[in-house]
Protein backbone atom coordinates (compact mmCIF):
# COMPACT_ATOMS: atom_id res chain seq x y z
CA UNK A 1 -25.43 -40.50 -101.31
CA UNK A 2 -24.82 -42.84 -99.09
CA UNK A 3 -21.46 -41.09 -98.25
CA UNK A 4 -23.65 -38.37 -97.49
CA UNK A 5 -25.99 -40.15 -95.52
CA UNK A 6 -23.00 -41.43 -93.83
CA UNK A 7 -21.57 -38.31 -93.36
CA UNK A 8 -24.44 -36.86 -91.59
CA UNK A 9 -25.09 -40.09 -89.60
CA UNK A 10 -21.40 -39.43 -88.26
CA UNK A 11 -22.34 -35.73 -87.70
CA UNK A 12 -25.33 -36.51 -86.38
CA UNK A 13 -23.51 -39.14 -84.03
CA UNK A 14 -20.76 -35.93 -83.20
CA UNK A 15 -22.92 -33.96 -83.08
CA UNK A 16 -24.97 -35.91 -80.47
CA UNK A 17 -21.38 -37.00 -78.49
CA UNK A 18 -20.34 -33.14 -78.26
CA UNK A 19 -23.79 -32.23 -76.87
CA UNK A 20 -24.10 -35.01 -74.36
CA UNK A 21 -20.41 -34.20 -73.35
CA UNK A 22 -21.15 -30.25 -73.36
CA UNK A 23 -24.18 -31.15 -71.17
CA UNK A 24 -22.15 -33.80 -69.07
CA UNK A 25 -19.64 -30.71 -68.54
CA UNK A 26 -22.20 -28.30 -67.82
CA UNK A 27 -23.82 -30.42 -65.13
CA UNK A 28 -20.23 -31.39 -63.91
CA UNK A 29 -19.57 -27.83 -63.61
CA UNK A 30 -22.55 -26.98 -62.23
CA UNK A 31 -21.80 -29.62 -59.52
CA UNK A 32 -18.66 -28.38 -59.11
CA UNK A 33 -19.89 -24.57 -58.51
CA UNK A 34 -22.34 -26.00 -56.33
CA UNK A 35 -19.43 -28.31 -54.16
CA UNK A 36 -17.42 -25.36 -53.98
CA UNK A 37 -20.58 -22.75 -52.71
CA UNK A 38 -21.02 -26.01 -50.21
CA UNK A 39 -17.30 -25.97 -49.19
CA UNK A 40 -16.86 -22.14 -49.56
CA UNK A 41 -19.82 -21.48 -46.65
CA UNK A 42 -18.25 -24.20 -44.80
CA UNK A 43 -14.91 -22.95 -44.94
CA UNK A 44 -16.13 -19.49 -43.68
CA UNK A 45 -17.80 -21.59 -41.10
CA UNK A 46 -15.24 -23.07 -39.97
CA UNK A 47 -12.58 -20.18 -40.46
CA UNK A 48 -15.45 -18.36 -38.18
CA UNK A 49 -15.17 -20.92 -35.25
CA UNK A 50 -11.70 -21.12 -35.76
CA UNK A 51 -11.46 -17.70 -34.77
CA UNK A 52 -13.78 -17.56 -32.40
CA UNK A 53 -11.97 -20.43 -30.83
CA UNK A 54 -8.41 -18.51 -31.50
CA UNK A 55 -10.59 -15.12 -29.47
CA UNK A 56 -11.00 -17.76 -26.73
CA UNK A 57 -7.86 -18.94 -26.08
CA UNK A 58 -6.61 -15.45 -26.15
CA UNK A 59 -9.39 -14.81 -23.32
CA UNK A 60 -8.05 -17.72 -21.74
CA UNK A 61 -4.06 -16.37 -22.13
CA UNK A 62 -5.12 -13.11 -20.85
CA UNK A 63 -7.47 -14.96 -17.74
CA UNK A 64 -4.32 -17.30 -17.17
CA UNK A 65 -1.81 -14.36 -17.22
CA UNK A 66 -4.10 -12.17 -14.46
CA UNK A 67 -4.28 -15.81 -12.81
CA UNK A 68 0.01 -16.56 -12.50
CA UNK A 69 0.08 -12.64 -11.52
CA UNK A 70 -2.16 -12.97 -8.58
CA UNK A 71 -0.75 -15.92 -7.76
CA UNK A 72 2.75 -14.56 -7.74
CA UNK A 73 1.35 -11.56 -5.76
CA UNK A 74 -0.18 -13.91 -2.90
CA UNK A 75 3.75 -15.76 -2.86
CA UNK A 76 5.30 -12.29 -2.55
CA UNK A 77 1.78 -11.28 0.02
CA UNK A 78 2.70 -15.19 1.80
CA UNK A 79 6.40 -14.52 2.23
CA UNK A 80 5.59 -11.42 3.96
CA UNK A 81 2.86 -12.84 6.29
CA UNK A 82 5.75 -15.48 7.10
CA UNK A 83 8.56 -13.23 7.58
CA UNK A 84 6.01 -10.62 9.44
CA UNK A 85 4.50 -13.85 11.47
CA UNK A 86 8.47 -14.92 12.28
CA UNK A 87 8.99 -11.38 13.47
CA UNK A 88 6.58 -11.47 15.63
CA UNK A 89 7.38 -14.69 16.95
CA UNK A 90 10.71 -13.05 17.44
CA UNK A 91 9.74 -10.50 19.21
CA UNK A 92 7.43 -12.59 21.67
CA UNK A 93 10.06 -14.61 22.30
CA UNK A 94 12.14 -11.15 23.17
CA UNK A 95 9.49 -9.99 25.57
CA UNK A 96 9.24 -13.17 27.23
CA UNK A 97 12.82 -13.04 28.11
CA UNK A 98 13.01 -9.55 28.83
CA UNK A 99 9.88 -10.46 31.07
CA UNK A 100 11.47 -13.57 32.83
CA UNK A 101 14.60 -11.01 33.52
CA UNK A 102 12.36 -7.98 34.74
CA UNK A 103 11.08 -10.68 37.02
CA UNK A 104 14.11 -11.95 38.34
CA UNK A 105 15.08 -8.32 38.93
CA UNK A 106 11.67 -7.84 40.79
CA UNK A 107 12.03 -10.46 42.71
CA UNK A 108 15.59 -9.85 43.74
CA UNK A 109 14.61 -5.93 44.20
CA UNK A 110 11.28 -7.04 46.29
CA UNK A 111 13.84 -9.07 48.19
CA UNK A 112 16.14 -6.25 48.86
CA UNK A 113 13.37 -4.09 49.90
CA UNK A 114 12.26 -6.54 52.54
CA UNK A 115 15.64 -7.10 54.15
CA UNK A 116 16.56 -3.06 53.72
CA UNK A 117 12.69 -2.72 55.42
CA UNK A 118 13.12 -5.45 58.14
CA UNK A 119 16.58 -3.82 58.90
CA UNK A 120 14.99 -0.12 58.67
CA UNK A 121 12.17 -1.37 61.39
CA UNK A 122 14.42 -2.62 63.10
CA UNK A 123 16.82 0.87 63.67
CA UNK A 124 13.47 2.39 64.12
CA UNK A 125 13.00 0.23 66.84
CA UNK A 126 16.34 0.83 68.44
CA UNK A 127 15.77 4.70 67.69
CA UNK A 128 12.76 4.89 69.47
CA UNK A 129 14.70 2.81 72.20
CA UNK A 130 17.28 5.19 72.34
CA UNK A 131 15.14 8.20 72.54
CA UNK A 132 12.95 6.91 74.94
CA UNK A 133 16.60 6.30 77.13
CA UNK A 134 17.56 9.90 76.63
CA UNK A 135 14.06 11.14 77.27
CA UNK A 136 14.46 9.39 80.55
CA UNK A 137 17.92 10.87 81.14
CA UNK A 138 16.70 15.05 80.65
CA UNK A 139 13.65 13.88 83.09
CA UNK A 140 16.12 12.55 85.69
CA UNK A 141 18.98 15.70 84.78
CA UNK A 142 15.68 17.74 84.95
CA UNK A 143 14.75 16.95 88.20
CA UNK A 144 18.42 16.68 89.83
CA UNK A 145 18.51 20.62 88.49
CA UNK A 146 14.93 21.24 89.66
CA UNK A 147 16.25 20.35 93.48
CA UNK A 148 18.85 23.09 93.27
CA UNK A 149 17.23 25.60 91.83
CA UNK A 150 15.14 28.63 93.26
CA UNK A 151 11.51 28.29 92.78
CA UNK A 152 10.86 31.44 93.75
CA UNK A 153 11.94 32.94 90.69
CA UNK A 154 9.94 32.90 87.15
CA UNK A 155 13.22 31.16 85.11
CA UNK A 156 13.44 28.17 87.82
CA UNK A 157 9.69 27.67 87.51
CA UNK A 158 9.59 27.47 83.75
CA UNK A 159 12.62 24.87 83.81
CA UNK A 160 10.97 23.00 86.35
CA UNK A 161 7.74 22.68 84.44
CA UNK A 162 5.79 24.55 87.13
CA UNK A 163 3.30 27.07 86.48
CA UNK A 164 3.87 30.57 88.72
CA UNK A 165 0.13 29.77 90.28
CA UNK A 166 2.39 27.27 92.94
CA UNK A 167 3.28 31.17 94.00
């Protein structure tokens, strides 16, 4: 009896062992189910910032892309301001020379105008001496013919210059 008594003193003790171990498991388990909930919601946590983060940086790439764009626009928009701004520069620089030359020509044209003007007043004023010499001459011819001619008659009063009252 004593074997017996042994016997279920050892399957008592077992007995006792495999429960506290089964229980020891089960809480175990339980803590493990509960540690993985824990790391399961903070896994999708984190996998949800992660992407949110990953939707940000592709905001960023697209916001960074429109940026290099417009910039490279505003190079191609500078580079024709410059090349516009040097053509104008250019072409101020044209004017200005075709200015000082239209000048010079003005100058040298106002120039001939005075000299051909001074000389041009000048025959006027031998012109006017020369008609004023032949206008002299016909008076003089005038009256050396007006001495010879007959008066009496109506053509050697209207070459004389007298009226047919003197009659």
């Amino acid at each position: 009896m004593k074997f017996a008594l042994f016997l279920a003193g050892v399957s008592v003790v077992v007995l006792t062992v495999l429960t506290v171990q089964a229980v020891r498991q089960e809480l175990d388990m339980r803590e493990v189910e509960t540690r993985l909930m824990v790391e399961t919601v903070d896994f999708k946590r984190k996998d949800a910032a992660i992407t949110e983060v990953k939707k940000k940086i592709s905001a960023l790439k697209l916001a960074l892309d429109s940026a290099k764009t417009k910039v490279e626009e505003l190079y191609i928009v500078k580079a024709a301001t410059k090349k516009a701004a040097d053509d104008i520069v250019t072409s101020v620089k044209t004017c200005e020379t075709d200015k000082e030359k239209h000048q010079a020509r003005k100058t040298e044209l106002g120039q001939s105008l005075a000299e051909i003007k001074s000389g041009h007043d000048a025959t006027k004023i031998k012109i006017e001496e020369e008609t004023k010499s032949l206008k002299q001459q016909i008076l003089e011819r005038d009256k050396a013919i007006c001495a010879f001619v007959d008066q009496t008659k109506p053509e050697g009063l209207r070459l004389c210059g007298m009226s047919e009252i003197k009659l």
